[in-house]
PDB file of N, CA and C in Angstrom:
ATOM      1  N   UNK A   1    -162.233 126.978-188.446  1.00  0.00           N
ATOM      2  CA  UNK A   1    -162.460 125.957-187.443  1.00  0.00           C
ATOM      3  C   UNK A   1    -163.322 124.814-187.995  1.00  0.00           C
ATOM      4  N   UNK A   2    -164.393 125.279-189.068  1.00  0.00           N
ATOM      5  CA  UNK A   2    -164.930 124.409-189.362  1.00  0.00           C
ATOM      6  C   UNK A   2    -164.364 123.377-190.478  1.00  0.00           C
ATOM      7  N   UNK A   3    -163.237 123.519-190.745  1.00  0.00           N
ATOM      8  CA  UNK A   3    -162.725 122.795-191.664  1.00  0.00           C
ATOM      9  C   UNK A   3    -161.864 121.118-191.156  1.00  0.00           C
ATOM     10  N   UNK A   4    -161.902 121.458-190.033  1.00  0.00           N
ATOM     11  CA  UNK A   4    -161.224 120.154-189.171  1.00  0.00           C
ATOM     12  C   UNK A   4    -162.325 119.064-188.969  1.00  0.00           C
ATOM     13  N   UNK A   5    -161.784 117.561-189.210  1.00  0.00           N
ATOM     14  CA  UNK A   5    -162.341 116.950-189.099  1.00  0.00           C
ATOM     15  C   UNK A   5    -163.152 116.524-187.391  1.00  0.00           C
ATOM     16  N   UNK A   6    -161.946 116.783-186.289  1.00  0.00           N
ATOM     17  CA  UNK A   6    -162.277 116.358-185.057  1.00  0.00           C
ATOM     18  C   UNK A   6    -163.894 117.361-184.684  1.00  0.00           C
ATOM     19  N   UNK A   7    -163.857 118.810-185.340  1.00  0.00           N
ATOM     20  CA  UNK A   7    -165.027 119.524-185.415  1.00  0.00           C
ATOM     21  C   UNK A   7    -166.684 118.657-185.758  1.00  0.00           C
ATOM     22  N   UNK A   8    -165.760 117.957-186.916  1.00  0.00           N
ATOM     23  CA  UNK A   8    -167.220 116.881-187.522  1.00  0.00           C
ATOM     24  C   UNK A   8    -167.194 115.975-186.348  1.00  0.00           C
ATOM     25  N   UNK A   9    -166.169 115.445-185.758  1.00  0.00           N
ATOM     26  CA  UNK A   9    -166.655 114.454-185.229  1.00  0.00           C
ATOM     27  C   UNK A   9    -167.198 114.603-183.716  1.00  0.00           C
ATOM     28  N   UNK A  10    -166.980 115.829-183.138  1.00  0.00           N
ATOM     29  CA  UNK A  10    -167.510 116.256-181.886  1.00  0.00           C
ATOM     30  C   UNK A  10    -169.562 116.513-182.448  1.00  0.00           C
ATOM     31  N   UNK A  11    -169.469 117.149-182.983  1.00  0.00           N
ATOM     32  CA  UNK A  11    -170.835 117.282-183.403  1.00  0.00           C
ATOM     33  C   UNK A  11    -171.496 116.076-183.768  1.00  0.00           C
ATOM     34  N   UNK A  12    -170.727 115.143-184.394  1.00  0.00           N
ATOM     35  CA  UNK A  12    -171.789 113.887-184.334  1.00  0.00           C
ATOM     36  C   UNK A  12    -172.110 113.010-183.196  1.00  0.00           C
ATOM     37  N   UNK A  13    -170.793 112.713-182.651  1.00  0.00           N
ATOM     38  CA  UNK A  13    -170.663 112.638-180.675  1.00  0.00           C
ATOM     39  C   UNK A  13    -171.775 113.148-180.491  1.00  0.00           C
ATOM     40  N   UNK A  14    -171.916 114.471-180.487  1.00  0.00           N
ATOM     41  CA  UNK A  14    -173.417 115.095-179.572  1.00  0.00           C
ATOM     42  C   UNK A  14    -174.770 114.792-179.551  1.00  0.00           C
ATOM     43  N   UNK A  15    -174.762 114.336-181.459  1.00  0.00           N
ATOM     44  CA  UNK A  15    -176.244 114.075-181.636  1.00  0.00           C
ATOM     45  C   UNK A  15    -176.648 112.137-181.916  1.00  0.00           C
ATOM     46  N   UNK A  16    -175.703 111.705-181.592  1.00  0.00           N
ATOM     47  CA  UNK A  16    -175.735 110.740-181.244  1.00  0.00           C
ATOM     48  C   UNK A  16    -175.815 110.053-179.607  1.00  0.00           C
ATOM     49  N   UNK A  17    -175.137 110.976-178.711  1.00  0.00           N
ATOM     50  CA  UNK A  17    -174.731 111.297-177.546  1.00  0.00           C
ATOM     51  C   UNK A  17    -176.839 111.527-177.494  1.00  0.00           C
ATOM     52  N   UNK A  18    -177.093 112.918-177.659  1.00  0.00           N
ATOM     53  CA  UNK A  18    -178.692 112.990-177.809  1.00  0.00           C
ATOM     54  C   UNK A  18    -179.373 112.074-178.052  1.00  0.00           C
ATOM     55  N   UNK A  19    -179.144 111.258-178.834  1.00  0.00           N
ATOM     56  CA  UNK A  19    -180.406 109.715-179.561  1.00  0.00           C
ATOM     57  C   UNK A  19    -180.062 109.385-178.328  1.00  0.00           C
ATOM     58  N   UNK A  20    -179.240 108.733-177.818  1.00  0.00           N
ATOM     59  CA  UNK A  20    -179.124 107.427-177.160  1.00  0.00           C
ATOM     60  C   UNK A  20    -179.585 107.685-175.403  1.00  0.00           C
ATOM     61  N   UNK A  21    -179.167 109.126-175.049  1.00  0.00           N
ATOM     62  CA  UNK A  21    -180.184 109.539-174.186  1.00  0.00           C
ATOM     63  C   UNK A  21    -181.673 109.437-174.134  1.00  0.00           C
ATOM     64  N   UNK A  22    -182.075 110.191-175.226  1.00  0.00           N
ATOM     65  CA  UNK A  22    -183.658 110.406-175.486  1.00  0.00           C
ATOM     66  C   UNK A  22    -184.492 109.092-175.545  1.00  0.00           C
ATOM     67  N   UNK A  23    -183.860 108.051-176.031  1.00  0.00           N
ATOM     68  CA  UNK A  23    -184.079 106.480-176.553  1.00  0.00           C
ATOM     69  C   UNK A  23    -184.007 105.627-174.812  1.00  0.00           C
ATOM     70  N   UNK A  24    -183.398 106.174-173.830  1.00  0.00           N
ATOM     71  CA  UNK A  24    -183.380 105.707-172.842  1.00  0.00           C
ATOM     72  C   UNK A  24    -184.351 106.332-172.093  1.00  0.00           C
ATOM     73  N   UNK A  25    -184.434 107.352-172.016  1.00  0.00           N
ATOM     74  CA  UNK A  25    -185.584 108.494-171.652  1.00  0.00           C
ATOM     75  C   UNK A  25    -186.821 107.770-171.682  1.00  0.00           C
ATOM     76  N   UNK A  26    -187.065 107.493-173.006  1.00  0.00           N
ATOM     77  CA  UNK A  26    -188.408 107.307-173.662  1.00  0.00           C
ATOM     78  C   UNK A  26    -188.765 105.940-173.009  1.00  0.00           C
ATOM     79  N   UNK A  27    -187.760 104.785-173.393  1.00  0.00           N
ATOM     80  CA  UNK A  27    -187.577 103.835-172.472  1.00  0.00           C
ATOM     81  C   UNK A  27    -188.231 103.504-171.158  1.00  0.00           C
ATOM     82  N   UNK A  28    -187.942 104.124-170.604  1.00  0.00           N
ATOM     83  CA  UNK A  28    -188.159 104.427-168.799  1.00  0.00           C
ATOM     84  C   UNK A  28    -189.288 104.686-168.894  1.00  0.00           C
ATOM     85  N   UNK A  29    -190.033 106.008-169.575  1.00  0.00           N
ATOM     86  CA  UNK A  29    -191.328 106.381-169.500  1.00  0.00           C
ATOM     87  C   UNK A  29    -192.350 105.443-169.827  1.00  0.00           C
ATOM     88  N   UNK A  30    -191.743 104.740-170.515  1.00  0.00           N
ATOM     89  CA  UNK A  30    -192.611 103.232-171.876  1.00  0.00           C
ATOM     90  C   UNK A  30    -192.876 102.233-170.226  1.00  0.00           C
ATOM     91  N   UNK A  31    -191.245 102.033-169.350  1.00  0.00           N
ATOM     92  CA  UNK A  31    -191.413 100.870-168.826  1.00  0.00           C
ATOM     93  C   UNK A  31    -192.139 101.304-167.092  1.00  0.00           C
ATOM     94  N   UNK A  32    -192.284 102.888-167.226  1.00  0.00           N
ATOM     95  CA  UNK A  32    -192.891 103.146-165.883  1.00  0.00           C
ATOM     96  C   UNK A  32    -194.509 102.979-165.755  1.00  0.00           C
ATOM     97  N   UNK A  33    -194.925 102.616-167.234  1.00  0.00           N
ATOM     98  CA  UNK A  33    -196.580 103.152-167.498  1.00  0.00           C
ATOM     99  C   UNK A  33    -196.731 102.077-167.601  1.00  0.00           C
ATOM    100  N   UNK A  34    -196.615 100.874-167.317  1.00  0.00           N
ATOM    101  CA  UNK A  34    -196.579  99.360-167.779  1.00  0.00           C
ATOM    102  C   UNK A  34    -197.536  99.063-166.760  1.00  0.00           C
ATOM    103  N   UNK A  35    -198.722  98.327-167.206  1.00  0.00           N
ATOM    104  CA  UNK A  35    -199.971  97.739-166.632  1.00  0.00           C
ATOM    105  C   UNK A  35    -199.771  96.657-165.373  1.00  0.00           C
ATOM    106  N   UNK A  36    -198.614  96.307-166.101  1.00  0.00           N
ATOM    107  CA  UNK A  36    -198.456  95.029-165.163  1.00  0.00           C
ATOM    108  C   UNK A  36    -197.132  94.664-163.774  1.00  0.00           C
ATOM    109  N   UNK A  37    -197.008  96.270-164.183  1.00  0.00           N
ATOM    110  CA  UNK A  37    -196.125  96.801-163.520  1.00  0.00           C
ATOM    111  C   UNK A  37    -195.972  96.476-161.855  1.00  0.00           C
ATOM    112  N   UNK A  38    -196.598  96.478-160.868  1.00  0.00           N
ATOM    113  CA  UNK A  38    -196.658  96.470-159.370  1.00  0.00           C
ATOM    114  C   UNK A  38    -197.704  94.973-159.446  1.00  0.00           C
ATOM    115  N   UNK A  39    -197.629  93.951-160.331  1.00  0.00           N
ATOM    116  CA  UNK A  39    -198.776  92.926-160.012  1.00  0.00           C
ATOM    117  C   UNK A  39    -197.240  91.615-159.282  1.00  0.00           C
ATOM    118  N   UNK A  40    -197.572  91.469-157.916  1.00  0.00           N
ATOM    119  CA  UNK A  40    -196.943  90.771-157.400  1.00  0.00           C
ATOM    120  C   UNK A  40    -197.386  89.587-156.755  1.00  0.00           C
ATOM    121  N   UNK A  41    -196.761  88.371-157.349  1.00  0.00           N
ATOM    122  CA  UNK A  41    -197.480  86.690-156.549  1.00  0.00           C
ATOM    123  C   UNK A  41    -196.860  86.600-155.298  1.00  0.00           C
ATOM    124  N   UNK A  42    -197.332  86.821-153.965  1.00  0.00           N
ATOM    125  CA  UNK A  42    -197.514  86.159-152.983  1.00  0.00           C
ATOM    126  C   UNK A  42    -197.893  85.235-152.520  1.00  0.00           C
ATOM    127  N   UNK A  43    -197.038  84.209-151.856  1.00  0.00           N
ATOM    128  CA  UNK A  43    -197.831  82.738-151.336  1.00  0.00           C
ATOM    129  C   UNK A  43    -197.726  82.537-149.984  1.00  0.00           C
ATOM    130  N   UNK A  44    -196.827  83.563-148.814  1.00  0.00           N
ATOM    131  CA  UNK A  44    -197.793  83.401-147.480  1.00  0.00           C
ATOM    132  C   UNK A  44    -197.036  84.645-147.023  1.00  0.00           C
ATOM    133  N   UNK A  45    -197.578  85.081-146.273  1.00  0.00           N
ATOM    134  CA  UNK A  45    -197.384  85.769-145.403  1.00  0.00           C
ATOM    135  C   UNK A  45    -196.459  85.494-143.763  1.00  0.00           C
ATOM    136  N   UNK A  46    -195.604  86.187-143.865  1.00  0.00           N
ATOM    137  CA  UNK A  46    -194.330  86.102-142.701  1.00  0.00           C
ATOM    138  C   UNK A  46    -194.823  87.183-141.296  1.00  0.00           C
ATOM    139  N   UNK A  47    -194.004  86.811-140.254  1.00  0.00           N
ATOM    140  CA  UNK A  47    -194.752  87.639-139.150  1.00  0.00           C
ATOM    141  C   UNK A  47    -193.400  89.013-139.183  1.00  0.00           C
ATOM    142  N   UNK A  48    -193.236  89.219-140.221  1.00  0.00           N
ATOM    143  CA  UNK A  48    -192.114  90.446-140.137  1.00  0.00           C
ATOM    144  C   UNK A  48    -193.048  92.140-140.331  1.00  0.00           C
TER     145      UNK A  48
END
C-alpha cells in the first residue's frame, strides 16, 4: 500500500491540512488577546 503515490499524497494533504489549521488557530488566539481590542470611538449617544 505504501508504494502508491496517491498514499504520499493523502499524507501530505493531512499535514499540511494540520499547518494551515494550527496557523489559523494560533491566529485567533494572537487576534483575541489584542490590547486594543474592545477600544471603541463614540461621538453621541442615541435614545435607543
Amino acid at each position: 500500500m505504501t508504494d502508491r503515490p496517491l498514499f504520499f499524497v493523502g499524507i501530505i494533504s493531512l499535514v499540511i491540512g494540520t499547518q494551515l489549521f494550527l496557523a489559523g488557530f494560533v491566529g485567533e488566539l494572537i487576534a483575541r488577546n489584542s490590547s486594543e481590542r474592545n477600544n471603541y470611538l463614540i461621538e453621541q449617544k442615541t435614545g435607543l
